[in-house]
PDB file of N, CA and C in Angstrom:
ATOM      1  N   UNK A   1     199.514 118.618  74.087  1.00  0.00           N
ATOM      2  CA  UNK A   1     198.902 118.093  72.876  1.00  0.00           C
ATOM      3  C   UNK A   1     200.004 117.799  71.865  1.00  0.00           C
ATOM      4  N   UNK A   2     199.986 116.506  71.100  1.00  0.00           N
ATOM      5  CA  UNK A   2     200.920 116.508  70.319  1.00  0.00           C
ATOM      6  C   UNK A   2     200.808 116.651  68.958  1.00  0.00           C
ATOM      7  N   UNK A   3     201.388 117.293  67.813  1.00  0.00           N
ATOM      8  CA  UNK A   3     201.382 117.705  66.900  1.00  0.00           C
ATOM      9  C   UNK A   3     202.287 117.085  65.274  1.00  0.00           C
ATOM     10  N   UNK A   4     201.555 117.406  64.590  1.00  0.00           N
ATOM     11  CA  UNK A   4     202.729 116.606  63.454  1.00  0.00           C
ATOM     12  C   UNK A   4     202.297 117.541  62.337  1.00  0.00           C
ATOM     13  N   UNK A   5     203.152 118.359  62.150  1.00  0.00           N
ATOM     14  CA  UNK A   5     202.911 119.052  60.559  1.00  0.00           C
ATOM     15  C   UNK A   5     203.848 118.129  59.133  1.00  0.00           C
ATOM     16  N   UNK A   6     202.742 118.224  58.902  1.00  0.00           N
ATOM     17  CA  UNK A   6     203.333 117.301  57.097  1.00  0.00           C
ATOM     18  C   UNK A   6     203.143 118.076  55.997  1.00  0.00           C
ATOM     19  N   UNK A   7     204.500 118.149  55.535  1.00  0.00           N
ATOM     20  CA  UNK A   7     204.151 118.868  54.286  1.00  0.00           C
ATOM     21  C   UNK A   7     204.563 117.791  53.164  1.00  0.00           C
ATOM     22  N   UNK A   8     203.579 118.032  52.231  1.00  0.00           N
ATOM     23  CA  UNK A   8     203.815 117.058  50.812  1.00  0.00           C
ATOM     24  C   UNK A   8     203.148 118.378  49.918  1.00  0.00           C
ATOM     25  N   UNK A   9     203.876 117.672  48.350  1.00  0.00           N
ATOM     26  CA  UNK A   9     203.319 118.239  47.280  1.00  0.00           C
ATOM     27  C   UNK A   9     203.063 117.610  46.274  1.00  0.00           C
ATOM     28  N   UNK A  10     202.573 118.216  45.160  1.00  0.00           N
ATOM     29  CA  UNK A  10     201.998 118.001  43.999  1.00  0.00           C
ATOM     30  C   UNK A  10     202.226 118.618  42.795  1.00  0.00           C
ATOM     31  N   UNK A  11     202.657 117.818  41.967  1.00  0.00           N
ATOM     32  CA  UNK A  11     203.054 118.654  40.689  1.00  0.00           C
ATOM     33  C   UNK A  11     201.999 119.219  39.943  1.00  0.00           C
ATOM     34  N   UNK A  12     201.537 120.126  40.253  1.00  0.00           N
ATOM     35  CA  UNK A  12     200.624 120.839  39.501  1.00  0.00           C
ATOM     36  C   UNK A  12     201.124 121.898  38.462  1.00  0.00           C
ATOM     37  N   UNK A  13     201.258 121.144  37.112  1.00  0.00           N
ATOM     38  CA  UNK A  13     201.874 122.014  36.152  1.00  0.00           C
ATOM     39  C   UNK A  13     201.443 122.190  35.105  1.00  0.00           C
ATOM     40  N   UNK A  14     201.839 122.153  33.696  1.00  0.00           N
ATOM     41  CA  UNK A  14     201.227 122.633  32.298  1.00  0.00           C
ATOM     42  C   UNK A  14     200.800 121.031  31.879  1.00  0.00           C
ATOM     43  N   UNK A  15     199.412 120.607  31.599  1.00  0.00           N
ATOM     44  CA  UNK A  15     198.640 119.452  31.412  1.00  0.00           C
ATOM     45  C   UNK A  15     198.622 118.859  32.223  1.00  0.00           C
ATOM     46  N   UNK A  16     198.752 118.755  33.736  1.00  0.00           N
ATOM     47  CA  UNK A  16     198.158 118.276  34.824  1.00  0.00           C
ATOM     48  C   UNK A  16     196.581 118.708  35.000  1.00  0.00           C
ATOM     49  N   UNK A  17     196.475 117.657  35.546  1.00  0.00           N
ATOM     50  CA  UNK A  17     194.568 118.000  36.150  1.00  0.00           C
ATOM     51  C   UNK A  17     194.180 118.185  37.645  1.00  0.00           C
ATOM     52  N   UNK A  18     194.305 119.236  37.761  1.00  0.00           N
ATOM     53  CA  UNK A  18     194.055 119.613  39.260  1.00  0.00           C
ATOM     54  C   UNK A  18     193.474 118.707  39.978  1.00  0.00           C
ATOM     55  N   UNK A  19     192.637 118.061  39.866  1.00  0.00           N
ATOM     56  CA  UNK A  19     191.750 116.786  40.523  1.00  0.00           C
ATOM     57  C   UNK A  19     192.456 115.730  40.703  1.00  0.00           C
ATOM     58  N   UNK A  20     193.134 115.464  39.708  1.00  0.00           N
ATOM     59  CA  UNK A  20     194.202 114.295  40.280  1.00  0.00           C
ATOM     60  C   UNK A  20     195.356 114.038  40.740  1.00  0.00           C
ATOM     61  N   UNK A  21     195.305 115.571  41.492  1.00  0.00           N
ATOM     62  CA  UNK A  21     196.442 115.854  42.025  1.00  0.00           C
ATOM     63  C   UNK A  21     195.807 116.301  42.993  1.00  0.00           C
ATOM     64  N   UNK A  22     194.903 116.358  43.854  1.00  0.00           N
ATOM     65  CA  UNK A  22     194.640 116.535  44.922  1.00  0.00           C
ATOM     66  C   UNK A  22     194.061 115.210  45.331  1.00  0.00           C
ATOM     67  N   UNK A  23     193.768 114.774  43.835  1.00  0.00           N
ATOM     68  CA  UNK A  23     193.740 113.021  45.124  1.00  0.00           C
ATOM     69  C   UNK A  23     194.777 112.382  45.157  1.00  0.00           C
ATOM     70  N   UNK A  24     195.804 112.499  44.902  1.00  0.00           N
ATOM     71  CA  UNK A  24     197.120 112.152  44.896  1.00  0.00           C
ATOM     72  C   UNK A  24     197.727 112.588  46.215  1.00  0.00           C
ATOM     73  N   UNK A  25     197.197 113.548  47.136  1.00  0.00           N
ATOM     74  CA  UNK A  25     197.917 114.055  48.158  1.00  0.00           C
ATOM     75  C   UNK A  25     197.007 113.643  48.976  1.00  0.00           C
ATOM     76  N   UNK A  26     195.589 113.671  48.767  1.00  0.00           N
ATOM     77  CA  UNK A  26     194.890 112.984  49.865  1.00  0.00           C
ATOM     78  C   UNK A  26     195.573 111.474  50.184  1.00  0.00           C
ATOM     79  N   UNK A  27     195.860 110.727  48.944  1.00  0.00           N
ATOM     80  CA  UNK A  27     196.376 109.031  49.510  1.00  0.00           C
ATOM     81  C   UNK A  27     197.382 109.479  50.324  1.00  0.00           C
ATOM     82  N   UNK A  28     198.087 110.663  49.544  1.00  0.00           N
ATOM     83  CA  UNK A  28     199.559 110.649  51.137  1.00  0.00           C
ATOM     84  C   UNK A  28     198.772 110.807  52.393  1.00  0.00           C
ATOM     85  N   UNK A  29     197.767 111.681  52.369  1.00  0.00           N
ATOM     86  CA  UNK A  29     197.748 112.188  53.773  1.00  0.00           C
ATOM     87  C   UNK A  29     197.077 111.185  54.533  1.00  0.00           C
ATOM     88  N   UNK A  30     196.260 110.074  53.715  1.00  0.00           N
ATOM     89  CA  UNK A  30     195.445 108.991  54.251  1.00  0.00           C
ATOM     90  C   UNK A  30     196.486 108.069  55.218  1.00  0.00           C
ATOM     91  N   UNK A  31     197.646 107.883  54.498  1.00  0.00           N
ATOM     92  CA  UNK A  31     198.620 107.138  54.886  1.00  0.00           C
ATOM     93  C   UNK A  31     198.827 107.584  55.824  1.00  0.00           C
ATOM     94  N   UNK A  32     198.844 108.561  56.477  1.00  0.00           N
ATOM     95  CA  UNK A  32     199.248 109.100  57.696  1.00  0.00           C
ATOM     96  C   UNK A  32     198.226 109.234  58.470  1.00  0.00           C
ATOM     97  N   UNK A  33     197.208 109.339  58.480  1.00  0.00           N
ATOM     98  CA  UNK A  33     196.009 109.303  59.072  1.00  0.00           C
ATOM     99  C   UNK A  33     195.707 107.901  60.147  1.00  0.00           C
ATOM    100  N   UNK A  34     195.828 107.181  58.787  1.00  0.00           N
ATOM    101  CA  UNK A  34     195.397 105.863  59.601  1.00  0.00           C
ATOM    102  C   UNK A  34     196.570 105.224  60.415  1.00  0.00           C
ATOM    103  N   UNK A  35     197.504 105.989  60.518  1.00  0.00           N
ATOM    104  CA  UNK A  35     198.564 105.404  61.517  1.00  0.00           C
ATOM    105  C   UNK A  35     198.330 105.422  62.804  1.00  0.00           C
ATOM    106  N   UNK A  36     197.847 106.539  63.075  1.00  0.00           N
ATOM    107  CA  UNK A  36     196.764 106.530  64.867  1.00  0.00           C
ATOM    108  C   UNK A  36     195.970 106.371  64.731  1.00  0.00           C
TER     109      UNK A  36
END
């Protein structure tokens, strides 16, 4: 089985909004998704 661990992050810091920073990592991870 083949495998791919991805790590990305998100600046989640003082006046960030948690929400738009987890959709911010979903577009990364989309990007990678739709490659297979």
């Amino acid at each position: 089985k083949n495998k791919m661990h991805l790590f990305s992050g998100t600046g989640i810091v003082r006046g960030s909004v948690p929400e738009m920073e987890w959709d911010e990592l979903n577009r990364k991870v989309e990007l990678w998704t739709q490659v297979s």
